[in-house]
Protein backbone atom coordinates (compact mmCIF):
# COMPACT_ATOMS: atom_id res chain seq x y z
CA UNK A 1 76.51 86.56 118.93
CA UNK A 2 74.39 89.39 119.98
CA UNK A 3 76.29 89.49 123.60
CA UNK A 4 79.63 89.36 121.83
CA UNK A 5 78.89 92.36 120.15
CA UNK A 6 77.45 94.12 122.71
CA UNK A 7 80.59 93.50 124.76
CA UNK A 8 82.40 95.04 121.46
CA UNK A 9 80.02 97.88 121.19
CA UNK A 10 81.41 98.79 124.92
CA UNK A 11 85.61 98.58 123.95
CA UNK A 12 86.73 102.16 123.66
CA UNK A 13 90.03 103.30 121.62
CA UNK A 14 92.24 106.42 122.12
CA UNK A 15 90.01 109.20 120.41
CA UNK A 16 94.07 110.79 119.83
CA UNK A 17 93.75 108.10 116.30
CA UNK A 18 90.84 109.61 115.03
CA UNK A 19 91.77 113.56 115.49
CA UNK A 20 95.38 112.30 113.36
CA UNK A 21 93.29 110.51 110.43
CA UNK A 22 91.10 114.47 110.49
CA UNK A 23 93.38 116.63 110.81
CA UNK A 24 95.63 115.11 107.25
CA UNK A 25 92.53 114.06 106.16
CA UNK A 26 91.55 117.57 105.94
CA UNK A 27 95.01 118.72 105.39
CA UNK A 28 95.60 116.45 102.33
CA UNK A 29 92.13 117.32 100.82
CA UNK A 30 92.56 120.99 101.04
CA UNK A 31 95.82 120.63 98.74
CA UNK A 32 94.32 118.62 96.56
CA UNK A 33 91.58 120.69 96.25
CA UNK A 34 93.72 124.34 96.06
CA UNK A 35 96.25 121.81 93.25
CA UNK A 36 93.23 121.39 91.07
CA UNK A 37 92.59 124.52 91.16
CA UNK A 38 96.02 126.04 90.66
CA UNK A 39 96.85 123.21 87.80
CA UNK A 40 94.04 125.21 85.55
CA UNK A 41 92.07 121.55 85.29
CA UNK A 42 88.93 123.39 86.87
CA UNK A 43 88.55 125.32 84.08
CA UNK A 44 89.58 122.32 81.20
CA UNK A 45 87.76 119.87 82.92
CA UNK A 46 84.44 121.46 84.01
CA UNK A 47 84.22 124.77 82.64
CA UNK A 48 85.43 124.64 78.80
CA UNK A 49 83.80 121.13 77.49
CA UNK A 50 80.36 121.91 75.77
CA UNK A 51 79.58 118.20 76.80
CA UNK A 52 79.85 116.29 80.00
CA UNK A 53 80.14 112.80 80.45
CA UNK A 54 77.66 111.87 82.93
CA UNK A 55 77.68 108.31 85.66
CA UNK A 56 74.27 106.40 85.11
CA UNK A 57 71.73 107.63 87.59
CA UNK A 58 73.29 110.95 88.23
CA UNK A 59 72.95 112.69 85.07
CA UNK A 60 70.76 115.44 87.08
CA UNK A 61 73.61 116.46 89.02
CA UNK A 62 74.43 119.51 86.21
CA UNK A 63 77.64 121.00 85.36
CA UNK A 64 78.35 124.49 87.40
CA UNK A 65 80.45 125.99 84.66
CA UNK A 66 81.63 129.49 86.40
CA UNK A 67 79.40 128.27 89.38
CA UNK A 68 82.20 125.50 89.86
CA UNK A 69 84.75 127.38 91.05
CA UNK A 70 82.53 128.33 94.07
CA UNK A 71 81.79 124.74 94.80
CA UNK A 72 85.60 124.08 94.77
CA UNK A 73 85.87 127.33 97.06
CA UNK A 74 83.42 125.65 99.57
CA UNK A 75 84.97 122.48 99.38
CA UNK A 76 88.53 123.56 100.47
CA UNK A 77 87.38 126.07 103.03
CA UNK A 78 85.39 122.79 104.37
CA UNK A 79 88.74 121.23 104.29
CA UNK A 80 90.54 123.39 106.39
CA UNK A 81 87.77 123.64 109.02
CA UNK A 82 87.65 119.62 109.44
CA UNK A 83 91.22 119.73 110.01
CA UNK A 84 90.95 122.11 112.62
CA UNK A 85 87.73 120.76 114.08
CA UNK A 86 85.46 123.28 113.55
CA UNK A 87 82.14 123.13 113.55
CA UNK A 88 83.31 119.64 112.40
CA UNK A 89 80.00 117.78 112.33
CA UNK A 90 78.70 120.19 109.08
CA UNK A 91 81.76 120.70 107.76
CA UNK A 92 82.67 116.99 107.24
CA UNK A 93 78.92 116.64 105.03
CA UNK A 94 79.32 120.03 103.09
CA UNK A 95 82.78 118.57 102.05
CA UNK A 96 81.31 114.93 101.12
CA UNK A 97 78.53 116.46 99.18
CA UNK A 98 80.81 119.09 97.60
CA UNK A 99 83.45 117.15 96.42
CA UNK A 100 81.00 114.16 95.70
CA UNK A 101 78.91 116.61 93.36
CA UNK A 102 82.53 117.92 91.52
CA UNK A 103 83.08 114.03 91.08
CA UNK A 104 79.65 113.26 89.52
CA UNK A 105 79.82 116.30 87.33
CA UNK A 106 81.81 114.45 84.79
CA UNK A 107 83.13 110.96 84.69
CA UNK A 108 85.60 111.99 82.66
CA UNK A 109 88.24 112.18 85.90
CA UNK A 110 87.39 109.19 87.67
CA UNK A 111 90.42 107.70 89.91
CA UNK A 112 90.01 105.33 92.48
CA UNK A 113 91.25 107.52 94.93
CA UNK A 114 88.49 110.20 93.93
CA UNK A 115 86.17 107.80 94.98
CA UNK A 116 88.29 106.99 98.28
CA UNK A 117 87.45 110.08 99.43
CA UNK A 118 84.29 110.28 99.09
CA UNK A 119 83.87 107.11 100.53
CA UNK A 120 86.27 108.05 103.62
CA UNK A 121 84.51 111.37 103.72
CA UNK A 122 80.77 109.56 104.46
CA UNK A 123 81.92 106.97 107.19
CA UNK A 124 83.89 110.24 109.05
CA UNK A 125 80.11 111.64 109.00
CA UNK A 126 79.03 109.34 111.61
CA UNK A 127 82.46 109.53 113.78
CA UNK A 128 83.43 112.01 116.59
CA UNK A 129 86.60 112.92 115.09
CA UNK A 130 86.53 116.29 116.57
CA UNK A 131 86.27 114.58 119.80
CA UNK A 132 89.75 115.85 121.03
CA UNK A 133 92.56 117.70 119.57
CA UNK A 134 90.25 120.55 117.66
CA UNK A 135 88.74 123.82 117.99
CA UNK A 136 85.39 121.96 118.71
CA UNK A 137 86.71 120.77 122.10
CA UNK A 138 88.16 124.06 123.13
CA UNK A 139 85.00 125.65 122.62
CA UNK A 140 82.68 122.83 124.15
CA UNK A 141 85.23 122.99 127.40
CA UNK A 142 85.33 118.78 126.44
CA UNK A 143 88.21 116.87 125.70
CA UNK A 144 87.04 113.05 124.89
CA UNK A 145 90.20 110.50 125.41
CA UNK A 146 88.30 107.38 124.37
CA UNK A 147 86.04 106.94 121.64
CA UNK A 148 84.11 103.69 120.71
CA UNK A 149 86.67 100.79 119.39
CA UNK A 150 84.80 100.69 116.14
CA UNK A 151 85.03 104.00 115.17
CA UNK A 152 88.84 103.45 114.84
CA UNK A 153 87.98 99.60 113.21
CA UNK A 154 85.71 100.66 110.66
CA UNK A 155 88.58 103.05 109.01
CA UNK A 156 90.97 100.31 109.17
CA UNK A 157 88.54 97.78 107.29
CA UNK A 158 87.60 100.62 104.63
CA UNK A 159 91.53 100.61 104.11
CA UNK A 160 91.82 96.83 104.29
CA UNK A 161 89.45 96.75 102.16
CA UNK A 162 91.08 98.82 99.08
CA UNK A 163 94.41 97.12 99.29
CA UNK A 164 93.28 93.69 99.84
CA UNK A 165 90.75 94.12 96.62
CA UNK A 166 93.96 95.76 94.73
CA UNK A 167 95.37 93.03 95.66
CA UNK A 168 93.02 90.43 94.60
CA UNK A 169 92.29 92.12 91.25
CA UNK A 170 95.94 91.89 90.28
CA UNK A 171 95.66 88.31 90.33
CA UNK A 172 95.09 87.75 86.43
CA UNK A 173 97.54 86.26 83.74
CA UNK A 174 98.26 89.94 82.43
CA UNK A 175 99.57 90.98 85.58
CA UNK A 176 101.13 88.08 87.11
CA UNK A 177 102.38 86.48 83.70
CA UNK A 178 103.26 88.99 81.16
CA UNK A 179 103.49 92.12 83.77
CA UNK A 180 101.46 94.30 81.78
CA UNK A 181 101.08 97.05 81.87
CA UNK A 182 104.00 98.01 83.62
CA UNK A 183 106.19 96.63 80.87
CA UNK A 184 104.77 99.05 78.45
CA UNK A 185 104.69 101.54 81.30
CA UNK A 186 108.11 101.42 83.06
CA UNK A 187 110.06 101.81 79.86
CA UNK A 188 108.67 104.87 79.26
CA UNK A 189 110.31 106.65 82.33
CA UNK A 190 113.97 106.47 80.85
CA UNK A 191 114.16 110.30 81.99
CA UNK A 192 114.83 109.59 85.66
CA UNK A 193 118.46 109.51 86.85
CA UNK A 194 119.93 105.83 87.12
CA UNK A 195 116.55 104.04 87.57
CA UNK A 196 115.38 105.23 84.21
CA UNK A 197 117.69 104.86 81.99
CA UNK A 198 118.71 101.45 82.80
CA UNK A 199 116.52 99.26 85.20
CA UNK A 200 113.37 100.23 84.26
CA UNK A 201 114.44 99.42 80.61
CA UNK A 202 114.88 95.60 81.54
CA UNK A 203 112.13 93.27 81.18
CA UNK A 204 112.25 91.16 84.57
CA UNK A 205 112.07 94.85 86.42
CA UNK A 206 108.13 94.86 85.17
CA UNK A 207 107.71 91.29 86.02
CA UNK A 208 109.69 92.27 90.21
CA UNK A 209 107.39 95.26 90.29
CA UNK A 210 103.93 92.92 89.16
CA UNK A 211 105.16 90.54 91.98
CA UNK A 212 106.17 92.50 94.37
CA UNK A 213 102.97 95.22 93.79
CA UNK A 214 100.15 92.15 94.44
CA UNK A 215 102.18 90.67 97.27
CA UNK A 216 102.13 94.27 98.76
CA UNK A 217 98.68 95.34 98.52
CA UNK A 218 97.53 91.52 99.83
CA UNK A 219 99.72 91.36 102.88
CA UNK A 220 100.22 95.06 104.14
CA UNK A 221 97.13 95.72 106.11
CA UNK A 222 97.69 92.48 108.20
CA UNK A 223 101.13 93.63 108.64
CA UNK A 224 99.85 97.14 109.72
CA UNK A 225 97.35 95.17 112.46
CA UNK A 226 100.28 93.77 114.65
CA UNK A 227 102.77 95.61 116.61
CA UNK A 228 105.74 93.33 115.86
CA UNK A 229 105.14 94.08 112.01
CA UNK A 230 103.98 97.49 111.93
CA UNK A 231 107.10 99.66 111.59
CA UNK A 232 108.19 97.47 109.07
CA UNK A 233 105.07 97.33 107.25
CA UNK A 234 105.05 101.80 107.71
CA UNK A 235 108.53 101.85 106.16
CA UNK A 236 106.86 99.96 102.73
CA UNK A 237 104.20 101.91 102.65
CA UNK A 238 106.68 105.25 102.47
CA UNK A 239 108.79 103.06 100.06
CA UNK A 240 105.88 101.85 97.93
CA UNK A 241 103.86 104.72 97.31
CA UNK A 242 107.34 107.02 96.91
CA UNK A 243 108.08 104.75 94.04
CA UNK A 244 104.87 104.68 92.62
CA UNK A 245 104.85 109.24 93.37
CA UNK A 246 108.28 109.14 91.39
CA UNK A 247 107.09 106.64 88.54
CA UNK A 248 103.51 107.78 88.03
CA UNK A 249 101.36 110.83 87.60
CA UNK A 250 98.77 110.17 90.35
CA UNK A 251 98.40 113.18 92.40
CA UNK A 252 97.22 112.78 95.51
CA UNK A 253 96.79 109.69 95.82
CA UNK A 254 100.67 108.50 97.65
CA UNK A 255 100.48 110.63 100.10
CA UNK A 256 96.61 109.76 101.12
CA UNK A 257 97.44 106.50 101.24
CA UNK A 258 100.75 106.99 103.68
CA UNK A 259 98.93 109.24 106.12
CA UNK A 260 96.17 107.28 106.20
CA UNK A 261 97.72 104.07 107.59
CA UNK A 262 98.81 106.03 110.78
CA UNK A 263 95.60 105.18 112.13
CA UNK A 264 96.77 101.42 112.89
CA UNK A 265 99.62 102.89 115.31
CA UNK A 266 99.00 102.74 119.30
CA UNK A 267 97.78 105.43 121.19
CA UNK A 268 101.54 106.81 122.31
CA UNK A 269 102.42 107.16 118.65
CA UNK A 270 99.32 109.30 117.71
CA UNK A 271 99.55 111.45 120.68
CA UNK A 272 103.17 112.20 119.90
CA UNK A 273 102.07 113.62 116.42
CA UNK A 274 99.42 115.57 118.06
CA UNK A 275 102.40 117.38 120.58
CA UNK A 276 104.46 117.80 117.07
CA UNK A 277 101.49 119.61 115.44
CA UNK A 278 100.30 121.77 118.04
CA UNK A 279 103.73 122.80 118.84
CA UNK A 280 103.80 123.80 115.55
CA UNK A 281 101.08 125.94 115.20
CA UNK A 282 102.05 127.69 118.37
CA UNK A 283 104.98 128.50 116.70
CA UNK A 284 103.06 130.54 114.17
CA UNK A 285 100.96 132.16 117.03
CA UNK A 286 97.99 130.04 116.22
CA UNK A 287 97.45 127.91 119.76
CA UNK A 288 99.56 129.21 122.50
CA UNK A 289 100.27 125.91 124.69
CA UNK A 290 100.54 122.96 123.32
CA UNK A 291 99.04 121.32 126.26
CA UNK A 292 95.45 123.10 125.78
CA UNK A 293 93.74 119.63 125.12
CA UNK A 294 95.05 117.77 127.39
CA UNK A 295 94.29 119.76 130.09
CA UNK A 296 90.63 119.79 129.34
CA UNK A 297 87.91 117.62 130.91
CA UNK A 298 88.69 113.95 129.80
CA UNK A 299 85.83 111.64 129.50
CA UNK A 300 84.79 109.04 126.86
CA UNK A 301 82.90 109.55 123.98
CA UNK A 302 79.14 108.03 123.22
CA UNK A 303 78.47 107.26 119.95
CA UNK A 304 74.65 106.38 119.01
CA UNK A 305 73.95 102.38 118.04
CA UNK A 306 72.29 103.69 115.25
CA UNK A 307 75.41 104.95 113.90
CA UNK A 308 77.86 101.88 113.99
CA UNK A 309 74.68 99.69 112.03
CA UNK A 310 74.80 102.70 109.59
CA UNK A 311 78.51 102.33 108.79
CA UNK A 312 78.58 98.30 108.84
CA UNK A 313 75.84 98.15 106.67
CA UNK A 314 77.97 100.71 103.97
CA UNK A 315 80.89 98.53 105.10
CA UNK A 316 79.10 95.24 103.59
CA UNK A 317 78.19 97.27 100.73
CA UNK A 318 81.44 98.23 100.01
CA UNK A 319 82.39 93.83 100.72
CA UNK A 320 79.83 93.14 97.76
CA UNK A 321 79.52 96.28 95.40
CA UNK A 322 83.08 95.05 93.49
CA UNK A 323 82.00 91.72 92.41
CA UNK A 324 79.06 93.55 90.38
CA UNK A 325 81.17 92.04 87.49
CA UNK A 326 80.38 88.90 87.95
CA UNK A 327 76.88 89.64 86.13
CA UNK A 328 78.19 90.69 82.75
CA UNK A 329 79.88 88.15 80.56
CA UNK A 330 83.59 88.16 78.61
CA UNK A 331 86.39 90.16 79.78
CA UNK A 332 86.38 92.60 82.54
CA UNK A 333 89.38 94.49 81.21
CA UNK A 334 87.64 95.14 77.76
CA UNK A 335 84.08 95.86 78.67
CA UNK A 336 84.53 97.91 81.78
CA UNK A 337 81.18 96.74 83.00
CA UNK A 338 81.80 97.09 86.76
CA UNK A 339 85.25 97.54 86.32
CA UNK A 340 85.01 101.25 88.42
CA UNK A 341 84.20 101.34 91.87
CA UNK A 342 85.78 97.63 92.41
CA UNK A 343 89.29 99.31 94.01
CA UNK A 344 91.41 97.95 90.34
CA UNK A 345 94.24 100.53 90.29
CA UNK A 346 96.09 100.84 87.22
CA UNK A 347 95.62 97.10 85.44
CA UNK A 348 94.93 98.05 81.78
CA UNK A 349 96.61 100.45 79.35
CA UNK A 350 94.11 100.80 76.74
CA UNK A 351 94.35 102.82 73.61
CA UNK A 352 91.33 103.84 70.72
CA UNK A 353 89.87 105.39 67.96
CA UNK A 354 86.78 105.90 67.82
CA UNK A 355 84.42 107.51 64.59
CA UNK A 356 81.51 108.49 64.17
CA UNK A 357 79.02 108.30 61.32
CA UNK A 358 75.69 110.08 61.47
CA UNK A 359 73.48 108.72 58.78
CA UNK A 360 70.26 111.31 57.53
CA UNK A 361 66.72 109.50 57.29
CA UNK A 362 66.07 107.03 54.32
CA UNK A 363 70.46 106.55 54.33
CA UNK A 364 70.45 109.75 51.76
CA UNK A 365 73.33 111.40 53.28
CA UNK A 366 75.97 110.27 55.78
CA UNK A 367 78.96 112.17 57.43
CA UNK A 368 81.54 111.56 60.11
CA UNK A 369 81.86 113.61 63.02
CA UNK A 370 84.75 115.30 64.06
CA UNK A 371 85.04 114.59 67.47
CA UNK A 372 87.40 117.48 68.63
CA UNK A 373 84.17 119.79 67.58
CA UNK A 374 82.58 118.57 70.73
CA UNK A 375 84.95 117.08 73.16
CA UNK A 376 87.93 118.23 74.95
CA UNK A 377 91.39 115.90 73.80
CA UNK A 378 90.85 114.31 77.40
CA UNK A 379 87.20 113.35 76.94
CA UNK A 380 87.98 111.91 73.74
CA UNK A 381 91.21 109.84 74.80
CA UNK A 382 88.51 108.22 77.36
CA UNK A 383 86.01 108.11 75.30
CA UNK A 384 87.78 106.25 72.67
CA UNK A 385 87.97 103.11 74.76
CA UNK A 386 84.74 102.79 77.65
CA UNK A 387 81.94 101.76 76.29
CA UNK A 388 79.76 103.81 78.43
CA UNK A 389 81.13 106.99 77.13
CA UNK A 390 80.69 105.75 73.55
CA UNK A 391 77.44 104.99 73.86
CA UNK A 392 76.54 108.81 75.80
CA UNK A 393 78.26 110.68 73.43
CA UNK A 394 76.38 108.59 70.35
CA UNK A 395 73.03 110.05 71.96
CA UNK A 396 74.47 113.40 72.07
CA UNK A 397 75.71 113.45 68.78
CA UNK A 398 72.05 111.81 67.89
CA UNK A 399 70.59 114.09 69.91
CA UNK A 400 72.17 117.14 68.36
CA UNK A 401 72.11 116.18 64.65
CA UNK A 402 68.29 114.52 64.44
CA UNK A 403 67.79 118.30 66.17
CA UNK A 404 69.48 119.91 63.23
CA UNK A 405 68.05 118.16 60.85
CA UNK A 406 64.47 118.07 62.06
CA UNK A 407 64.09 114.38 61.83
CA UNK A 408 66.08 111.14 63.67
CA UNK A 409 69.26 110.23 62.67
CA UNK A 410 71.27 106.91 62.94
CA UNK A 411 74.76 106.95 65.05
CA UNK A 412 77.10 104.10 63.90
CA UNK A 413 80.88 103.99 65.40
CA UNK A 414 84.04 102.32 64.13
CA UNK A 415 86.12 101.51 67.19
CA UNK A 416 89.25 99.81 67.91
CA UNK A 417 90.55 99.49 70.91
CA UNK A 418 94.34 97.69 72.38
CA UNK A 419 94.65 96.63 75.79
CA UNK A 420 97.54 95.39 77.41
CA UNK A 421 100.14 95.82 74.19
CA UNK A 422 97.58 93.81 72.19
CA UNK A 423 96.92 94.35 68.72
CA UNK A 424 94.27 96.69 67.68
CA UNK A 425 90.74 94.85 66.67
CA UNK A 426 87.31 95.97 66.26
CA UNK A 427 85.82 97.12 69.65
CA UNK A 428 82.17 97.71 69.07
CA UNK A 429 79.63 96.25 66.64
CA UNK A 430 79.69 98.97 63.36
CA UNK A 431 76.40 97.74 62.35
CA UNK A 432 74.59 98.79 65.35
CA UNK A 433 72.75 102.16 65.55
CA UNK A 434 74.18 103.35 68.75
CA UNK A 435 71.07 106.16 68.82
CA UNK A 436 68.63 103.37 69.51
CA UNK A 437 71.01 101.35 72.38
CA UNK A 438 69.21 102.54 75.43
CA UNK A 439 71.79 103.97 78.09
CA UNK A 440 71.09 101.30 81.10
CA UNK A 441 73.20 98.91 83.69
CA UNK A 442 72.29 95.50 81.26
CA UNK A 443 74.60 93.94 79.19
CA UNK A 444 76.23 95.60 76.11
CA UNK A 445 75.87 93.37 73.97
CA UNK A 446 76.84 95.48 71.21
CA UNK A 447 80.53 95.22 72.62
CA UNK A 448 82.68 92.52 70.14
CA UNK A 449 84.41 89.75 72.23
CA UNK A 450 88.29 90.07 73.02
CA UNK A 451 90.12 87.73 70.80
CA UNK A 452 92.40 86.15 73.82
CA UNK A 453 91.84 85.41 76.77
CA UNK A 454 92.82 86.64 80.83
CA UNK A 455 92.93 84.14 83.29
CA UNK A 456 92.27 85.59 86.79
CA UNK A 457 90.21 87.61 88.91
């Protein structure tokens, strides 16, 4: 085993694949970044909510108010420099730890693809990306052709690795069997010419889209891996993710996702896009021959052991961290316990209410709280309906009334919750003092049982 990886350890890859994957990653992320901004969300989302919803373990990592739009600052001028490949090495781990700290700030925006960067971000720590095709190389007087195989590899399994457990996850009863949510969802986009207004209104169009969308996600990296099937497989990525850009609200996320599978192409096919792009910039007086790093020394790069153990091991934690689930009973889909982190992309269309009673010592007097006096419409819509949230904002509320009053109060909800076009029914226990539920990873068992059932994974 050990001389079958050592052989591996030796296989080299065009280092042309890696400087692609940079420069769009970096490209992409600025926009992102610079669209947050622009969209106002900086300020509704971090600066304006008096409370912030916080992930377990991080709630040190403080909101920045003002202070955020500097972090945002540094995170897109980090962008820009790791797609030019400069000073690439620090600029790829301020941008993980800037954009990872605007993530933790507040829960409240969590998308899978959030975390895909992040977790993109940390493995291109520990890769040479820079190694050709950046301002790094012009500067060092090196131009590296080859890299180590499994710097290339261990992008492609991180990708794998989100569509395959897509994939997987969409194998339930709700999905497969009554195509929700998309029949609740589809319907709803009657607004777009011809599609809208009559074939997304039809019933069996939410149960093609449910097939079709699991069959995708399961089969499209192995299509990617071989040549014979990998311009076929490009051409559904472009179609998929254009459908899902023109059908959903999901920012970023379809064009990540279609640059990012460029990295399975040969060697001729990423060197072709790096002639395009540097033509292009010479255009607009930025490089001046579009041969520059290809004339430089060519030798290949030497990544540290250290490094590749580094990545598997995140790699295998990235395997087994989704399948946290398994330790909490009932339904996934209702309790959310492990349900982030676990690549499930857009499964459940749940809908709450959520109230709040704060009850004085010795039950003498007894209110309910208005939530909009605390939270911002968006915290509350995902508050309503993750039991997480309910249970921080109960100790804030608990927090801030027992402080006002000079003695500890109680914090009971009444919560309903629909998933899936279910009826309504009684989400938490409304007999449980929510003050006195300790915020932890065990069990809520404070959350009432679904009354049905979801067969799958």
């Amino acid at each position: 085993m050990f001389h079958y990886l050592k052989i591996y350890l030796q296989q080299t890859d065009s280092a042309s694949k890696l400087a692609v994957f940079r420069f769009f990653f970096g490209l992409l992320t600025f926009i992102g970044v610079v669209r947050f901004w622009f969209k106002g969300w900086v300020s509704s989302v971090y600066v304006e909510p008096l409370f912030h919803f916080s992930y377990y373990g991080f709630e040190w990592i403080p909101p920045l108010k003002e202070y955020t739009y500097l972090l945002f600052a540094i995170c897109a001028f980090s962008s820009i420099l790791i797609m030019i490949g400069y000073k690439y090495s620090l600029s790829i781990i301020i941008f993980f730890l800037s954009f990872s700290f605007i993530e933790l700030m507040d829960k409240t925006t969590y998308l899978n693809h959030y975390y895909f960067i992040s977790v993109l971000s940390f493995i291109m720590i520990f890769l040479p990306a820079n190694a050709t095709f950046s301002i790094d190389s012009i500067i060092n007087k090196k131009n590296y052709q080859f890299v180590p195989r499994w710097n290339i590899d261990c992008l492609k399994i991180m990708i794998g690795i989100v569509y395959v457990y897509a994939g997987i996850a969409k194998l339930n009863s709700d999905w497969l069997l009554n195509a929700q949510p998309l029949k609740i969802w589809l319907p709803s986009n009657y607004d777009i010419p011809i599609l809208g207004s009559y074939f997304l209104q039809q019933e069996w169009v939410a149960y093609l889209m449910s097939w079709s969308g699991a069959i995708y996600d399961l089969s499209i990296p192995f299509l990617l891996m071989y040549k014979k099937t990998r311009f076929f497989a490009f051409v559904l990525v472009l179609c998929f993710h254009t459908l899902v850009k023109i059908l959903f609200p999901i920012g970023m996320f379809p064009y990540i996702m279609v640059f990012v599978v460029i990295i399975f192409f040969d060697k001729d096919v990423n060197e072709k896009i790096i002639n395009v792009i540097t033509r292009i910039l010479s255009f607009f007086k930025i490089l001046f021959n579009h041969n520059l790093f290809f004339d430089l020394h060519s030798d290949s790069y030497k990544c540290k052991y250290f490094t590749f153990y580094i990545v598997s091991f995140f790699l295998i934690i990235q395997l087994l961290f989704p399948f946290r689930y398994l330790l909490y009973p009932g339904e996934l889909f209702w309790h959310e316990q492990g349900y982030r982190f676990s690549w499930r992309v857009m499964l459940i269309e749940k809908k709450g209410i959520s109230d709040f009673k704060i009850v004085y010592p010795n039950e003498e007097t007894s209110f309910y709280v208005k939530n909009c006096d605390f939270l911002t419409p968006l915290q509350e819509k995902q508050m309503s309906f993750q039991p997480d949230f309910i249970l921080e904002y109960a100790h804030f509320l608990g927090d801030h009334f027992s402080k006002k009053a000079g003695d500890s109060v109680s914090v009971f909800v009444d919560s309903y919750v629909s998933l899936n076009g279910r009826l309504s029914q009684r989400f938490v226990d409304h007999n449980v003092d929510l003050y006195r539920e300790k915020l932890s990873l065990k069990n809520k068992e404070w959350i009432l049982p679904l009354n049905d059932e979801i067969k799958g994974f």
